[in-house]
Protein backbone atom coordinates (compact mmCIF):
# COMPACT_ATOMS: atom_id res chain seq x y z
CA UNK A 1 -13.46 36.78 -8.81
CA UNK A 2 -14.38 34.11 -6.30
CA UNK A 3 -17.73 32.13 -6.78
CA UNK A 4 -18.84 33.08 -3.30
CA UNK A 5 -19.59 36.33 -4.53
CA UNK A 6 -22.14 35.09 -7.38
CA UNK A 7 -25.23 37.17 -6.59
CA UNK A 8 -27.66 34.32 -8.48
CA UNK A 9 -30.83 35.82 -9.52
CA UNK A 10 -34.01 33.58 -8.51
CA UNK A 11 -34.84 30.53 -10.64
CA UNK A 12 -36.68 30.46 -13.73
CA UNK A 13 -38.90 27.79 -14.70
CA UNK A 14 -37.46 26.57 -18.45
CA UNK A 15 -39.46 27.37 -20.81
CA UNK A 16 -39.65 29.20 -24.21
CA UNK A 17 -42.20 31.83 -23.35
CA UNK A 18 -40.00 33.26 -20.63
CA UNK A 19 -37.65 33.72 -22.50
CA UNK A 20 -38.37 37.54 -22.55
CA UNK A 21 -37.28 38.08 -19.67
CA UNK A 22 -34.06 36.39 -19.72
CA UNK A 23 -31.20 39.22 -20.10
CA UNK A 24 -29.00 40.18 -23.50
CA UNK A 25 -26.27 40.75 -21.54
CA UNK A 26 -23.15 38.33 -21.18
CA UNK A 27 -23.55 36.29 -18.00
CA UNK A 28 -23.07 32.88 -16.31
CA UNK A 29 -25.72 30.75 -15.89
CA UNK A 30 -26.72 27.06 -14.48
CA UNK A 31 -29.67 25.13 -15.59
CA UNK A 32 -31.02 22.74 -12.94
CA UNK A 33 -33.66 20.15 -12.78
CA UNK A 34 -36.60 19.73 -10.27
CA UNK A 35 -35.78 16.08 -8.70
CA UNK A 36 -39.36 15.93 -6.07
CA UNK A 37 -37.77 12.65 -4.51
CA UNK A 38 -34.89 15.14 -3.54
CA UNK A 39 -36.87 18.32 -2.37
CA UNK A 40 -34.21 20.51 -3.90
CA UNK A 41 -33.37 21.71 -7.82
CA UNK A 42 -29.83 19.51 -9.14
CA UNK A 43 -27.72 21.48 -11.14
CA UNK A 44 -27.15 19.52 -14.59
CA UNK A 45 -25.16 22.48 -16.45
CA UNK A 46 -23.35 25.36 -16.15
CA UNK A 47 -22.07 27.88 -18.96
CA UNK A 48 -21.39 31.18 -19.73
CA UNK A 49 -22.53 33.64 -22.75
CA UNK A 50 -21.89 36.88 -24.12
CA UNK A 51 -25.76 37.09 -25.45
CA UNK A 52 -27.71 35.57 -22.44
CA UNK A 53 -30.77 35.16 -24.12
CA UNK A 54 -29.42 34.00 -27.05
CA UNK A 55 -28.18 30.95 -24.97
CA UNK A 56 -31.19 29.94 -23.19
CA UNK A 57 -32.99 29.91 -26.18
CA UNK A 58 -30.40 27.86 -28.56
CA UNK A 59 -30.69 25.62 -25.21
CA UNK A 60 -33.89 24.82 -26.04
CA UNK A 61 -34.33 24.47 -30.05
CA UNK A 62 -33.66 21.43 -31.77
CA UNK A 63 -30.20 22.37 -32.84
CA UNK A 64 -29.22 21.84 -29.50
CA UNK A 65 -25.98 19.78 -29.59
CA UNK A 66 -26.00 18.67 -26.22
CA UNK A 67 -28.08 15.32 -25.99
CA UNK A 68 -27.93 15.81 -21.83
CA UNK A 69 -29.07 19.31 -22.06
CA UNK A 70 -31.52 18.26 -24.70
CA UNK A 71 -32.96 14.95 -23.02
CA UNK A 72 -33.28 17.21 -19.88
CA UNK A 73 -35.55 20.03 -20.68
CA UNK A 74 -37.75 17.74 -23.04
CA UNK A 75 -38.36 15.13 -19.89
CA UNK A 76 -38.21 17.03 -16.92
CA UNK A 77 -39.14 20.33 -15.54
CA UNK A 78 -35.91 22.55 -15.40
CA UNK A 79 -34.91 25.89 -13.76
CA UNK A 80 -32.62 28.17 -15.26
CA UNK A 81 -30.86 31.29 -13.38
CA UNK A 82 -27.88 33.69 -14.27
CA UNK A 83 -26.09 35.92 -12.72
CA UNK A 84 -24.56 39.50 -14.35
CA UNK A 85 -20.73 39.12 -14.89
CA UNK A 86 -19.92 42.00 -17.78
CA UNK A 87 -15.87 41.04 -18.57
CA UNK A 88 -15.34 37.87 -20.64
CA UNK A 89 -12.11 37.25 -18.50
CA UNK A 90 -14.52 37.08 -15.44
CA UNK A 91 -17.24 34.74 -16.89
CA UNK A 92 -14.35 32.36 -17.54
CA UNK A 93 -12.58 32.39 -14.45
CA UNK A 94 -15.98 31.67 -12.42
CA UNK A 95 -17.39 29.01 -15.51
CA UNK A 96 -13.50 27.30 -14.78
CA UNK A 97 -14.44 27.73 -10.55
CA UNK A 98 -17.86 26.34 -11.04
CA UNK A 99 -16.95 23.31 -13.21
CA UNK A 100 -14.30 22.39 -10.59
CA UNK A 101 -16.31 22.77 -7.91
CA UNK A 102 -19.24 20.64 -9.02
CA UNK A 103 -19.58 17.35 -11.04
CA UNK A 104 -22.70 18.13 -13.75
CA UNK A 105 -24.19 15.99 -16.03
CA UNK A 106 -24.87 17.83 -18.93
CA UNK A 107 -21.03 19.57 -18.37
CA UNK A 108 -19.12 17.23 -20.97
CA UNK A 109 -16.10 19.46 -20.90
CA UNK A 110 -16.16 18.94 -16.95
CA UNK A 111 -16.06 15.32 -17.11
């Protein structure tokens, strides 16, 4: 699977009570943060889950071991989207793709 062919859905604005509508299903994701002076949402961190939902919302309790991650959605206002990749082996190929491709901040593995 090539990361071209992510079909992203839109961006969600990251916060608890939308949780809801955040899938179960295993996916990859990025969170990104609003930056005005740039016009455009930077991408701080991307990951993959089996449990979605789960995910978002372990992002933001406060056993969150990622300080970045952490810092992030505490002090600025972030965006989260996913897209719908069902086999493990495929969520790991495009996480691998995706941390190559990009430098995040919040990626500590990608560093």
């Amino acid at each position: 699977m090539d990361t071209s062919s992510i079909i992203w859905s839109k961006s969600i604005k990251y916060i608890a009570s939308n949780s809801s509508i955040i899938p179960t299903s295993g996916d990859i994701y990025e969170i990104m943060r609003d930056d005005p002076d740039k016009k455009y949402l930077t991408i701080i961190y991307v990951g993959k889950a089996e449990d979605l939902r789960k995910r978002y919302s372990d992002h933001l309790s406060e056993y969150e071991e990622n300080p970045c991650i952490k810092r992030n959605l505490k002090n600025n206002e972030c965006y989260f989207r996913y897209a719908v990749v069902s086999r493990e082996e495929d969520r790991q190929d495009l996480e691998e793709q995706l941390l190559k491709e990009g430098n995040f901040e919040c990626n500590v593995q990608g560093q």
